[in-house]
Structures are given as C-alpha cells and as structure tokens.
N, C-alpha and C. Protein backbone atom coordinates (compact mmCIF):
# COMPACT_ATOMS: atom_id res chain seq x y z
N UNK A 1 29.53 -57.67 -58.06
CA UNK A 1 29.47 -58.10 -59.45
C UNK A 1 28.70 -57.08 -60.28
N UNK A 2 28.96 -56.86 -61.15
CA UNK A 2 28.84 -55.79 -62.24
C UNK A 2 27.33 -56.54 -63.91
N UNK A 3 26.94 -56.44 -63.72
CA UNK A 3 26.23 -56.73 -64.69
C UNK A 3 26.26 -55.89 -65.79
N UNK A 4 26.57 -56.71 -67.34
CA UNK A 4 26.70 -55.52 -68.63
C UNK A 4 25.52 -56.22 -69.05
N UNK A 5 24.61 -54.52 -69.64
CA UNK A 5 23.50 -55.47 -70.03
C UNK A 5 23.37 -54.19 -71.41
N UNK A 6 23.24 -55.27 -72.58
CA UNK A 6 22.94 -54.61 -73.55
C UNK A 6 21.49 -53.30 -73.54
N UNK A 7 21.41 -52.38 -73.78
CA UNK A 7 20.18 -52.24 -74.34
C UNK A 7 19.65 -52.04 -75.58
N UNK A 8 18.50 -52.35 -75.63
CA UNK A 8 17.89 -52.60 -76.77
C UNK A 8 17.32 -51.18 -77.37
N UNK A 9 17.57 -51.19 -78.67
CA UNK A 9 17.22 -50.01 -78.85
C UNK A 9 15.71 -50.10 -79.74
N UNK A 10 15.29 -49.15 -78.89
CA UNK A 10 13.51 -49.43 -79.80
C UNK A 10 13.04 -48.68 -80.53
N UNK A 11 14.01 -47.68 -81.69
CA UNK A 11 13.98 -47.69 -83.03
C UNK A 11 14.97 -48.18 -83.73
N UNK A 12 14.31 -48.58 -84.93
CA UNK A 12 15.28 -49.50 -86.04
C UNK A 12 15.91 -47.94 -86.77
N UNK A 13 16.62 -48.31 -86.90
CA UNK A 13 17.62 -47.03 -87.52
C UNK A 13 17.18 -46.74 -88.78
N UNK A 14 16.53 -45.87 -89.56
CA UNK A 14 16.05 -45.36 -90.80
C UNK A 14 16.85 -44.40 -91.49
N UNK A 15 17.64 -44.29 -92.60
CA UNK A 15 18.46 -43.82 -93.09
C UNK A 15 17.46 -42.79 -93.43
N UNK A 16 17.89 -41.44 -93.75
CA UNK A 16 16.99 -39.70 -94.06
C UNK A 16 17.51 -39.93 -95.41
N UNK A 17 16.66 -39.23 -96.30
CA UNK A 17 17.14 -39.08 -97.65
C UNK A 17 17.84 -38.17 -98.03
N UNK A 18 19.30 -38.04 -98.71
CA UNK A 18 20.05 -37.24 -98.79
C UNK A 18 19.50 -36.55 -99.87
N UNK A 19 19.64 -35.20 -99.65
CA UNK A 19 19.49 -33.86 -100.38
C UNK A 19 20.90 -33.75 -101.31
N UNK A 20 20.68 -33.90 -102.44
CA UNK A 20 21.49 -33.40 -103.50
C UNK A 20 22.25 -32.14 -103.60
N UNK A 21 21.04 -31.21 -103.12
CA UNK A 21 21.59 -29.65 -103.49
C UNK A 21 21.07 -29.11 -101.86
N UNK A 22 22.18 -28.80 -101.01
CA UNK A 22 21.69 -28.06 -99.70
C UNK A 22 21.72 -26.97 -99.90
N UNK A 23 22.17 -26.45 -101.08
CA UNK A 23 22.01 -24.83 -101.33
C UNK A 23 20.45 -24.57 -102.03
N UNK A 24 20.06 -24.94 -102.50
CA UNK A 24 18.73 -25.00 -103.21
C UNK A 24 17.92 -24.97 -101.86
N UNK A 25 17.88 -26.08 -100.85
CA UNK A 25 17.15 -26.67 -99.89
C UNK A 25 17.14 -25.19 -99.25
N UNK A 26 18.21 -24.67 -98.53
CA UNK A 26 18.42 -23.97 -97.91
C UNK A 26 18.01 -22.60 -98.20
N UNK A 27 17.99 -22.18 -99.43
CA UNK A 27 17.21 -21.13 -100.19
C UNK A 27 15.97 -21.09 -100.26
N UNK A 28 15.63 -22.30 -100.84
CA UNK A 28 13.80 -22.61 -100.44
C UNK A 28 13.12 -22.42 -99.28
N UNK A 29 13.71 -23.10 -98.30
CA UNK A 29 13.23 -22.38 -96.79
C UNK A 29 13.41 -21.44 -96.33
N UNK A 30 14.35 -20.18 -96.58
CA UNK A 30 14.64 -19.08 -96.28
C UNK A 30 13.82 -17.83 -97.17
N UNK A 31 13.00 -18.56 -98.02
CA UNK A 31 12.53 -17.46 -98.81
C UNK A 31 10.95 -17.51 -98.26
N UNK A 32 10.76 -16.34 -98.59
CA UNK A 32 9.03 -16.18 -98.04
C UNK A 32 7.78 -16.87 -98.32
N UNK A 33 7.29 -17.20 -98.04
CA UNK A 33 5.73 -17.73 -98.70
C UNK A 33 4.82 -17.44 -100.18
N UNK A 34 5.15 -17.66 -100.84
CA UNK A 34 4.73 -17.10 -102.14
C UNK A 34 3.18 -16.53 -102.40
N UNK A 35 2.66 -15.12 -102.84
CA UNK A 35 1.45 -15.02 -102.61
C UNK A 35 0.63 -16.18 -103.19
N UNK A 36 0.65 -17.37 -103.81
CA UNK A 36 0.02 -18.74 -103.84
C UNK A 36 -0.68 -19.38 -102.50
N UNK A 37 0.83 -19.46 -102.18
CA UNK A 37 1.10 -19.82 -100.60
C UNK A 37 0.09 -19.42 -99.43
N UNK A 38 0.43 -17.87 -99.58
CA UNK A 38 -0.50 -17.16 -98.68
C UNK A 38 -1.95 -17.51 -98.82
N UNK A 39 -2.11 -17.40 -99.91
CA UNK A 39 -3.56 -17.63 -100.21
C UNK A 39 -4.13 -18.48 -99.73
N UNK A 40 -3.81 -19.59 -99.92
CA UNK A 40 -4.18 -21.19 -99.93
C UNK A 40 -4.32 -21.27 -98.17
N UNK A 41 -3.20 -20.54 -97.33
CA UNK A 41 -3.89 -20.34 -95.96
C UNK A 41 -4.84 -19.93 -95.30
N UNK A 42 -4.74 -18.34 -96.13
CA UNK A 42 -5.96 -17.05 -95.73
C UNK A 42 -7.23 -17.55 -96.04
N UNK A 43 -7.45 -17.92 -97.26
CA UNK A 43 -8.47 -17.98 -98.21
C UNK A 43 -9.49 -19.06 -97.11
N UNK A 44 -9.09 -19.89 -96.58
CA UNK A 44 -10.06 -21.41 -95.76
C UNK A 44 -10.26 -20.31 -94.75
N UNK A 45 -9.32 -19.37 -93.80
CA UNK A 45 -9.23 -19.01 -92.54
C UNK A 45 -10.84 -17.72 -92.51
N UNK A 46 -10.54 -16.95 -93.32
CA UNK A 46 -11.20 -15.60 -93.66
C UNK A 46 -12.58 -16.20 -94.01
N UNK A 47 -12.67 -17.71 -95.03
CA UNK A 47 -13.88 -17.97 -94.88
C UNK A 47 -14.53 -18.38 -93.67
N UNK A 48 -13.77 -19.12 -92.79
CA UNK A 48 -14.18 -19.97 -91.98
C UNK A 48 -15.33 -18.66 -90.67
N UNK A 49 -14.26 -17.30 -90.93
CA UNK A 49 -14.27 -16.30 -90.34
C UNK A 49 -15.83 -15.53 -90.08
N UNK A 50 -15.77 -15.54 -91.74
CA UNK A 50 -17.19 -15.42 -92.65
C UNK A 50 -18.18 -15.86 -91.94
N UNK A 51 -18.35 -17.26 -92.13
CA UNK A 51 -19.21 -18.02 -91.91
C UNK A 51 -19.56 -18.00 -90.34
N UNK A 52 -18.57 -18.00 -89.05
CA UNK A 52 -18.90 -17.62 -88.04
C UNK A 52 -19.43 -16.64 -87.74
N UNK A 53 -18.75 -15.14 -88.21
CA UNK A 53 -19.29 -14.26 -88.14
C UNK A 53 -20.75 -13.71 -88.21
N UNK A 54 -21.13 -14.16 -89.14
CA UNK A 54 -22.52 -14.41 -90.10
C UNK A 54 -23.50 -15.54 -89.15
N UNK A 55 -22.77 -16.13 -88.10
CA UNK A 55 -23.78 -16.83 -86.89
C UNK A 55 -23.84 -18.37 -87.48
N UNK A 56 -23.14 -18.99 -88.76
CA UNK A 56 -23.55 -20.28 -89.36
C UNK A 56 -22.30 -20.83 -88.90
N UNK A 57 -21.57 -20.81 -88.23
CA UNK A 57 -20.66 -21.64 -88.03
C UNK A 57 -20.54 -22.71 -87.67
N UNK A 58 -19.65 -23.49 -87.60
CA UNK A 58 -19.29 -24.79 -87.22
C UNK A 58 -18.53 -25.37 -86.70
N UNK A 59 -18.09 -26.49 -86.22
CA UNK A 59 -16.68 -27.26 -85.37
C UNK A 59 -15.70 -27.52 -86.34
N UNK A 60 -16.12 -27.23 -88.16
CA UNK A 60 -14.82 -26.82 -89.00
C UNK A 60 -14.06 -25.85 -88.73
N UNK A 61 -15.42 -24.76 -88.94
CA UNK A 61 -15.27 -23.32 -88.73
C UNK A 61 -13.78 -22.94 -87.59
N UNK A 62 -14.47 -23.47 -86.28
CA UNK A 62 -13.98 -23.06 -85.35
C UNK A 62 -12.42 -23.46 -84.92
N UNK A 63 -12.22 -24.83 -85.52
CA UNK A 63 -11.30 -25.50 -85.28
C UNK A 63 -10.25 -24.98 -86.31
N UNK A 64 -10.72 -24.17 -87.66
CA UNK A 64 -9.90 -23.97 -88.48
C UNK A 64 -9.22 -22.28 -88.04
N UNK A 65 -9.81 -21.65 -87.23
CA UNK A 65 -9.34 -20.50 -86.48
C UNK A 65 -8.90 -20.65 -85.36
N UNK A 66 -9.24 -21.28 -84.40
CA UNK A 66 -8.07 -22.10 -83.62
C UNK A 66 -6.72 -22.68 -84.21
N UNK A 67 -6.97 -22.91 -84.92
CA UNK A 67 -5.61 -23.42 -85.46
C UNK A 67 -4.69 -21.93 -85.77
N UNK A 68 -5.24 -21.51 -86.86
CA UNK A 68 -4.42 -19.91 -87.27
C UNK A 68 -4.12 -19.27 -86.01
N UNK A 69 -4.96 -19.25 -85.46
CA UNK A 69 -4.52 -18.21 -83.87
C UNK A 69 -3.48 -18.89 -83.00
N UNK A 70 -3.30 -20.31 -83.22
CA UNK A 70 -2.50 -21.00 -82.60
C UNK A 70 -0.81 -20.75 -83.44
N UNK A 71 -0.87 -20.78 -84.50
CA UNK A 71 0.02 -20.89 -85.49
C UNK A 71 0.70 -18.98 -85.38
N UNK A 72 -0.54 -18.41 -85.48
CA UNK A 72 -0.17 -16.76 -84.78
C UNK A 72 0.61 -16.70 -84.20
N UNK A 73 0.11 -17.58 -82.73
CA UNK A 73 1.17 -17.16 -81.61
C UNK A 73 2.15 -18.19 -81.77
N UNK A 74 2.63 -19.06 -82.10
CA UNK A 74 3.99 -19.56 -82.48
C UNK A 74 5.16 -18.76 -82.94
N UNK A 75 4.13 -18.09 -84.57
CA UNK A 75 5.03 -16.90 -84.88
C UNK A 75 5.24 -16.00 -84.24
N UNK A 76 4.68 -15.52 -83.24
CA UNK A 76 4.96 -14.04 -82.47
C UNK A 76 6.25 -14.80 -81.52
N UNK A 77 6.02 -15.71 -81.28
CA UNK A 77 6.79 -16.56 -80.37
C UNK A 77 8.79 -16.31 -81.44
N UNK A 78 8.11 -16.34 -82.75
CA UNK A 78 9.62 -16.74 -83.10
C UNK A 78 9.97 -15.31 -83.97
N UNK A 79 9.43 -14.20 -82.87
CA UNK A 79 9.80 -12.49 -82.82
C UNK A 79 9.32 -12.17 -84.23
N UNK A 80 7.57 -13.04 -85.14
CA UNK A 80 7.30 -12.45 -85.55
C UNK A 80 5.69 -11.36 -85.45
N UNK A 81 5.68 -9.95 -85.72
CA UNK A 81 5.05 -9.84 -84.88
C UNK A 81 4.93 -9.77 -83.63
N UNK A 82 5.77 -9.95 -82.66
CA UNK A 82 5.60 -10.24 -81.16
C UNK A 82 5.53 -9.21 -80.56
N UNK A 83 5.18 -8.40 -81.14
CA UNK A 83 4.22 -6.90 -80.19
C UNK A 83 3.07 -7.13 -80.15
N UNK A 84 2.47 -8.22 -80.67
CA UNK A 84 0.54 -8.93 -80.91
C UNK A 84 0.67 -10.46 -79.93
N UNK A 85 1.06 -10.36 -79.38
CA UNK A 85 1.06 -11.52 -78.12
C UNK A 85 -0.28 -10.88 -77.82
N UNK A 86 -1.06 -9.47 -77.25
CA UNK A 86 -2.45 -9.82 -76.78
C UNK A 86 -3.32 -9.48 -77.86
N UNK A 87 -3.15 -9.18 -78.79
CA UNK A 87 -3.90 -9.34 -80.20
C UNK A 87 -4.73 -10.85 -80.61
N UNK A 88 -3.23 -11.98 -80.46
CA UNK A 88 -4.08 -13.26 -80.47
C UNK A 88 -4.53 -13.98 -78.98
N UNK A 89 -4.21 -13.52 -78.40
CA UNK A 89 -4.54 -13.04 -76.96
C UNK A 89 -6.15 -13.34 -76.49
N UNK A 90 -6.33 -12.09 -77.29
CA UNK A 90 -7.57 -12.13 -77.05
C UNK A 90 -8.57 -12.40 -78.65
N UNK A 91 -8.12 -12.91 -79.35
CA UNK A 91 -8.43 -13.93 -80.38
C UNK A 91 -9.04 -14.93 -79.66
N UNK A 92 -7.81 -15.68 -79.25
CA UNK A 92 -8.35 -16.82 -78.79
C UNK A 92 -9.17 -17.43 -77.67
N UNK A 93 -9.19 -15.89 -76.83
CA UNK A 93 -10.46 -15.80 -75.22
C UNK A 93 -11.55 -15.93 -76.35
N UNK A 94 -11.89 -15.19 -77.84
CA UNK A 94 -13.22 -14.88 -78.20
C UNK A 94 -13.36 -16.10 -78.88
N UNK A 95 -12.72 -17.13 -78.97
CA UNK A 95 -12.71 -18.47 -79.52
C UNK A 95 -13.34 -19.34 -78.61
N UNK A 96 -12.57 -19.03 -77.11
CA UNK A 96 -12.85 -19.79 -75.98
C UNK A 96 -14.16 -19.58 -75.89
N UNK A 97 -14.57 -18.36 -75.54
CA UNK A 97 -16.06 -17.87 -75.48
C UNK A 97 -17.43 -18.67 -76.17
N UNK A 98 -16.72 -18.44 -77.29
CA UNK A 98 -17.55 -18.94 -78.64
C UNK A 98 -17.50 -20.85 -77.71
N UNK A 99 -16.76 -21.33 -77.98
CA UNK A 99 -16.73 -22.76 -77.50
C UNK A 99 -17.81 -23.20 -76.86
N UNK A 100 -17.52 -22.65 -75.02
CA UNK A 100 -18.42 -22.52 -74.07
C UNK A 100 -19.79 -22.14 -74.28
N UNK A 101 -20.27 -21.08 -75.54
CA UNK A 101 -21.88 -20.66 -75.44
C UNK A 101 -22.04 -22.18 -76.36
N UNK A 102 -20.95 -22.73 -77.66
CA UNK A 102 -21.89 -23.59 -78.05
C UNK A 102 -22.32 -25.14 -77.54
N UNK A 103 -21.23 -24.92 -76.77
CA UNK A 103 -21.40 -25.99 -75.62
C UNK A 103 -22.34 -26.36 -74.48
N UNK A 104 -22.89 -24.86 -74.41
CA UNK A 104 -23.63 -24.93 -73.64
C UNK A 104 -25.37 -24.71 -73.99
N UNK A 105 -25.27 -24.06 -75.39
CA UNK A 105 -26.63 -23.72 -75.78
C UNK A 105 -26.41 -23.68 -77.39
N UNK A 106 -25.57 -24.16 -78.12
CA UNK A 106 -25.16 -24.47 -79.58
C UNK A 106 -25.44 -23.28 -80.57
N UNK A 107 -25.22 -21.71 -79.63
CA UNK A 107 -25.29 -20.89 -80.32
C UNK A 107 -24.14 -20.75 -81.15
N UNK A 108 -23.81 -20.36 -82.16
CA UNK A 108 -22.65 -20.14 -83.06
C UNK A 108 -22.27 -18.21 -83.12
N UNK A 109 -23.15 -17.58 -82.22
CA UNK A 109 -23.11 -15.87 -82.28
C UNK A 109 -22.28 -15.62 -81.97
N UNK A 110 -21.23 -14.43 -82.32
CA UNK A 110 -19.80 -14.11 -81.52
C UNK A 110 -20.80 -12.29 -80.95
N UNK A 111 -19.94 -12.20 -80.42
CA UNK A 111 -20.34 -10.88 -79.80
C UNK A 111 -19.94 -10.11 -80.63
N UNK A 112 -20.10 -8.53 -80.10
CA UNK A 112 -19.15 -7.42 -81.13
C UNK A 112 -17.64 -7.41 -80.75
N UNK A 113 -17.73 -7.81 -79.03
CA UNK A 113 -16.26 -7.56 -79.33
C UNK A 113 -15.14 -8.77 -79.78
N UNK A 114 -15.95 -9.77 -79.62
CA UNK A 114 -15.25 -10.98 -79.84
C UNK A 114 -14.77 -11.06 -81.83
N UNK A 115 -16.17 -10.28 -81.93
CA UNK A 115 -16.10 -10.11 -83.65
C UNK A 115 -14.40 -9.22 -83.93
N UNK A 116 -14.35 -8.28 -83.06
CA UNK A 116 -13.07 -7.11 -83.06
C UNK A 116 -12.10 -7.95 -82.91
N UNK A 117 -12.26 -8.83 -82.14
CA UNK A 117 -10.57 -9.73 -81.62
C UNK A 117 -10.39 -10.57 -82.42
N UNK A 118 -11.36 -11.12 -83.44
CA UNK A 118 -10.78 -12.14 -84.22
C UNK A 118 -10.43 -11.61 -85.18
N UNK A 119 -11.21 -10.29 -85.76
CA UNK A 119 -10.80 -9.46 -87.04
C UNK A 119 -9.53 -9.17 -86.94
N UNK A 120 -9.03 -8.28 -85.72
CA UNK A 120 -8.04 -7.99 -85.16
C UNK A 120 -6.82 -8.98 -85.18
N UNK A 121 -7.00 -9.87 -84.99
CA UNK A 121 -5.98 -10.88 -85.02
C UNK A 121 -5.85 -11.73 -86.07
N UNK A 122 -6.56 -11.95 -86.67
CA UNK A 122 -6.67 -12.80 -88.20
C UNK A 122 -5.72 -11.50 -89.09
N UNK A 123 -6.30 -10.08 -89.04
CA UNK A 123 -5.23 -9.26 -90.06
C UNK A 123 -3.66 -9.43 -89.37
N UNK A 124 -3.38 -9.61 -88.35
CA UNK A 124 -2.06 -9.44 -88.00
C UNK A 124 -1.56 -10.76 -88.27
N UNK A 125 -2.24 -12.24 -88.03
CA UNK A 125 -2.02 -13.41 -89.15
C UNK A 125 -1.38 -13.26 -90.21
N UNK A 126 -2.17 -12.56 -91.04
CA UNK A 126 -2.08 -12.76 -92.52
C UNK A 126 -0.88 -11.86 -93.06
N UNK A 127 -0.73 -10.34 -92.40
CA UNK A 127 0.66 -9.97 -92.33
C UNK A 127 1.66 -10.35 -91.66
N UNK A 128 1.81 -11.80 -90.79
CA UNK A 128 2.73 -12.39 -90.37
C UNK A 128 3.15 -13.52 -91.39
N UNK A 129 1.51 -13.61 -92.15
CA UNK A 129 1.76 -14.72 -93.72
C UNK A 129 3.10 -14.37 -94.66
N UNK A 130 2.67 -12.84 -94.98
CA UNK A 130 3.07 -12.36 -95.95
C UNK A 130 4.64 -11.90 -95.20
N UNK A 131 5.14 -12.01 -94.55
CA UNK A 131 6.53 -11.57 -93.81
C UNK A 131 7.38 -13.21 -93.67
N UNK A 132 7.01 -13.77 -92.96
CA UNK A 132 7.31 -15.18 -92.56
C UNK A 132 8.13 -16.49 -93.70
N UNK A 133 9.37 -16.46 -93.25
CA UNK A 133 10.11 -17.72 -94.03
C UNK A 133 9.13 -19.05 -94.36
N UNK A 134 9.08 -20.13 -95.30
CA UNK A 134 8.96 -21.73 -94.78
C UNK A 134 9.40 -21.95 -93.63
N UNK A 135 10.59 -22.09 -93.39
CA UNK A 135 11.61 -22.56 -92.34
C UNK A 135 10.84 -21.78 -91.10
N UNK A 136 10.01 -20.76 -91.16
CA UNK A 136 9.86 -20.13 -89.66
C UNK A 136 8.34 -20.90 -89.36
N UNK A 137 7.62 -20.84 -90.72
CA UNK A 137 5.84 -21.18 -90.84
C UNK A 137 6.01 -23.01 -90.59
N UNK A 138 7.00 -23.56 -90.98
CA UNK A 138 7.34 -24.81 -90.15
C UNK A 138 7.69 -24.94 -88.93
N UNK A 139 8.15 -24.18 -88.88
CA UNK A 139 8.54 -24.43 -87.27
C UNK A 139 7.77 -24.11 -86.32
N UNK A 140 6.83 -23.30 -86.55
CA UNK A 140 5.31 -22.68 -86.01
C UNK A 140 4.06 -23.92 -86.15
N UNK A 141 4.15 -24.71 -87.20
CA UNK A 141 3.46 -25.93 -87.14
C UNK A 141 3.95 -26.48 -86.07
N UNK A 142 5.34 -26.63 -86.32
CA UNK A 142 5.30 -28.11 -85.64
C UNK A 142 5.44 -27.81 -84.10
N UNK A 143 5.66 -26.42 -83.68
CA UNK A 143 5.94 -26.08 -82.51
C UNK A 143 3.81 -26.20 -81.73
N UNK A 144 3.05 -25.81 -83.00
CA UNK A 144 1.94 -26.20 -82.25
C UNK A 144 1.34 -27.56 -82.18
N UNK A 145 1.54 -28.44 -83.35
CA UNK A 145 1.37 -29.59 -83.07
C UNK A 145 1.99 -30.32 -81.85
N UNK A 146 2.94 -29.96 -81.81
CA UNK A 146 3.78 -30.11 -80.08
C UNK A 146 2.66 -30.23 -78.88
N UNK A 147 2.62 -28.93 -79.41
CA UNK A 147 1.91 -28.73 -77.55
C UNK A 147 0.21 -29.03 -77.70
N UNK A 148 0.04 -29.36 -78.88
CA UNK A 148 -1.80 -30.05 -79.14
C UNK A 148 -1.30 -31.10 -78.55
N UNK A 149 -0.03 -31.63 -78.79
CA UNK A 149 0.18 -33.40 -78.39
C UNK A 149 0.42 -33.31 -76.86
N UNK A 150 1.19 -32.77 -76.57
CA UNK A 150 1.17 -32.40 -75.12
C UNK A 150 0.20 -32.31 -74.22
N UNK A 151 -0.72 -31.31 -74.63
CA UNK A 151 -1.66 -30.99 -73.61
C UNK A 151 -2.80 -32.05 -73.79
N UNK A 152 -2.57 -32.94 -74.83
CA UNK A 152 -3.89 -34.05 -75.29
C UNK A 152 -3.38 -35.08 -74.02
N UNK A 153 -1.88 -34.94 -74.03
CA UNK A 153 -1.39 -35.97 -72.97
C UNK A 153 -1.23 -35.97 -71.43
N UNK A 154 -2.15 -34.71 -71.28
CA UNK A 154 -2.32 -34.10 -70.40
C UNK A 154 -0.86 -33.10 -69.58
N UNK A 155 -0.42 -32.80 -70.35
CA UNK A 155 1.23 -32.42 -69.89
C UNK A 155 0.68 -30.47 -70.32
N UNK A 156 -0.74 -30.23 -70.44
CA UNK A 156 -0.95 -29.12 -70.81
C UNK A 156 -0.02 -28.06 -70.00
N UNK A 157 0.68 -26.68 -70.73
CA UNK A 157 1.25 -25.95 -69.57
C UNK A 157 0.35 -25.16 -68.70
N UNK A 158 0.91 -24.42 -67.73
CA UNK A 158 -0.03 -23.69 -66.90
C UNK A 158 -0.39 -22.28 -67.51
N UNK A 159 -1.73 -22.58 -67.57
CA UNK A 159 -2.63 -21.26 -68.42
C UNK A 159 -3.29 -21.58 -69.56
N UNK A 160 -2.90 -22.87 -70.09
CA UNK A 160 -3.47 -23.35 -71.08
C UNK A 160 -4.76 -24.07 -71.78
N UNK A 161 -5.64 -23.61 -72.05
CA UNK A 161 -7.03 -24.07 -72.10
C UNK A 161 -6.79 -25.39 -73.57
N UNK A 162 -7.88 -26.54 -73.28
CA UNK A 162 -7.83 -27.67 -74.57
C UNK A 162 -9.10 -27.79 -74.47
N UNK A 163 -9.29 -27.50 -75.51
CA UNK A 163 -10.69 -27.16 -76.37
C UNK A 163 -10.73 -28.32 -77.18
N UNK A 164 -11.51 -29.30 -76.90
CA UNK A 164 -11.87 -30.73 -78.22
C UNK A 164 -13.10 -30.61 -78.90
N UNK A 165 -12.87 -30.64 -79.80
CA UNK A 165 -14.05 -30.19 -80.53
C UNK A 165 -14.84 -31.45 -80.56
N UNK A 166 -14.91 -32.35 -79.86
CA UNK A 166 -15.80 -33.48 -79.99
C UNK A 166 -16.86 -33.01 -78.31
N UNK A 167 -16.23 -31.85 -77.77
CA UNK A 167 -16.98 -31.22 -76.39
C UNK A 167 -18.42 -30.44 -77.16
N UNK A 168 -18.07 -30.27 -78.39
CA UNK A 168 -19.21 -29.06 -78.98
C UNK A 168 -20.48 -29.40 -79.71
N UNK A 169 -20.49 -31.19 -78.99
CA UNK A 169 -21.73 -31.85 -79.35
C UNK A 169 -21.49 -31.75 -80.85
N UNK A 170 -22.20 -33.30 -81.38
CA UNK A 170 -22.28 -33.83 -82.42
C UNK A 170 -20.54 -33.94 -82.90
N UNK A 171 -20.67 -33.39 -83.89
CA UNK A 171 -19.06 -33.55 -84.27
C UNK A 171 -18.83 -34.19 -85.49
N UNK A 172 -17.84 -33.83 -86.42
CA UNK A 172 -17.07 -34.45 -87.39
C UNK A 172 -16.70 -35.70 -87.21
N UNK A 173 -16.42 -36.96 -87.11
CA UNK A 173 -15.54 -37.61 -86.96
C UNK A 173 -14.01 -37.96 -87.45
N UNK A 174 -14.05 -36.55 -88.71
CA UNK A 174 -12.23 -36.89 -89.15
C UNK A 174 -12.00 -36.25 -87.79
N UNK A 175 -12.32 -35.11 -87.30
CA UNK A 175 -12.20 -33.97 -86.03
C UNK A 175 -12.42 -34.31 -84.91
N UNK A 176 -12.70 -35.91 -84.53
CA UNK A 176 -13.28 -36.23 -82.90
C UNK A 176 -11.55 -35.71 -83.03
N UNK A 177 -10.51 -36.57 -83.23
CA UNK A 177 -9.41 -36.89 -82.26
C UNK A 177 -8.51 -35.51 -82.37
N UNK A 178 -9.09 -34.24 -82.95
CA UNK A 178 -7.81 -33.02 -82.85
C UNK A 178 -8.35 -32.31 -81.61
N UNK A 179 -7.31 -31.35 -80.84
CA UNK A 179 -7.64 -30.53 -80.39
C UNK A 179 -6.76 -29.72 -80.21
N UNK A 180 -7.47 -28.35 -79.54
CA UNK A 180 -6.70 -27.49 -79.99
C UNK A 180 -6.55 -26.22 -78.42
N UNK A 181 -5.23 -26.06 -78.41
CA UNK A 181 -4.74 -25.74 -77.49
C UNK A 181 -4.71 -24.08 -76.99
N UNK A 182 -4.80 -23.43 -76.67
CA UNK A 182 -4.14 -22.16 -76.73
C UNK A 182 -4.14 -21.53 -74.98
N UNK A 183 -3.06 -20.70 -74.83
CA UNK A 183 -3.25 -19.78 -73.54
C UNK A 183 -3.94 -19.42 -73.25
C-alpha cells in the first residue's frame, strides 16, 4: 500500500514586488559606486583604522575592519582584484593577532607589521570600491553574511577562524550577536 501524503509547505508564498522598469534596475546595478558611495564606506573604515592604529581602539573599531577585509576578499573572490588574495590575507592574520593580544591582555597596539598589512589591504579595498558594480558590492555582502551565518552555525569551512567580538571582554551589546569570519 502506497501512502500519498501531502506536504506541507512551511513558507506562505509572498508575492516580490514587480519592477516597472528592468532596464533602469538593471543599469543601476551595473554601474559603479558613486564617489558618495565610496565615501560613506571608506570614510567609517580609514577611521576605524585611525583610531586602532593610534592604540585607542575598540570592538567597533575592530569589527568594522573585519568586516571590509571580509567584504575584500569576497570581491577578490568575484576576480576583483584577485591578485590580493594574500594582501587581505594577511590583513586579516593582523586582525586575528590584534583579537588574541586583546583578549588576552586588552592591549589595542598593532605591531609595525600588522600596521603594513592593514594599510596594505584597506588601499587595495578602497580601489576595489572605486572599480566594483552594486550588483558585484552586493553580492560580496551577502556572500559574507553567508558564511558569518554559517560559521556562527558552526558549519565554519576548513581554515576559517570566528572571531566574536563578545570574546574581547566587555562588549557592545548591539555587537554581542555579530561575528566575524575570515580565513
């Protein structure tokens, strides 16, 4: 005997909002980041940069360059830039670094060379800003929000360090629940 058994489907079906003009849509995402645009990224990142650099940093600070270095390598990922795979590379070891001393003794000091790898990799950022579609700088979000969700779910890939910034003592609380992923 054969049993038919419905299944249930456990989303309710949500209609997407239709786009009027897919030529407009489609132009908008294909065009570059407007120097506005750029700005409004660089401008938080370079400070955040600042402020570490300079030894005052913080689990804003840090989390907000984790992020760019994460978003980096997405883009190198989607062939922009992707001759700087160890550029953010080693960005993000001098991130890791940084983590571990403040974790362990709440120093905020980067070294000299760690200072070189983030300089180093934050400029190749910002000329991946200024090169980079919407459509590509989206897809670089969401490709890292991905794998923050992933590796939070423990599905991290192999090589991948998760850095929670609620590890770096005290803490933000908008910031207990992000973290941030990188090779």
């Amino acid at each position: 005997m054969s049993h038919h058994h419905k299944q249930r489907r456990s989303k309710h079906y949500r209609p997407r909002g239709i786009d009027t003009n897919p030529i407009e849509l489609a132009i908008n995402q294909a065009m570059r980041l407007l120097p506005a645009e750029q700005t409004a990224l660089t401008e938080p990142m370079e400070a955040a940069f600042a402020e570490i650099r300079a030894g005052h940093g913080n689990l804003e600070h840090w989390a907000r360059l984790a992020d760019s270095l994460n978003i980096a390598t997405a883009l190198a990922h989607l062939s922009i830039a992707s001759d700087h795979h160890a550029t953010f590379e080693a960005g993000q070891q001098a991130l890791s670094r940084l983590h571990e001393r403040v974790a362990a003794s709440g120093c905020w000091t980067l070294k000299g060379r760690e200072i070189a790898a983030l300089d180093d990799a934050l400029f190749v950022h910002k000329v991946q800003l200024s090169v980079c579609s919407r459509r590509e700088l989206r897809e670089a979000v969401t490709s890292v929000m991905h794998r923050v969700q992933q590796a939070l779910a423990g599905n991290a890939a192999t090589g991948v360090r998760v850095c929670l910034p609620g590890l770096l003592g005290g803490g933000q609380p908008e910031l207990q629940g992000a973290a941030h992923a990188h090779a």
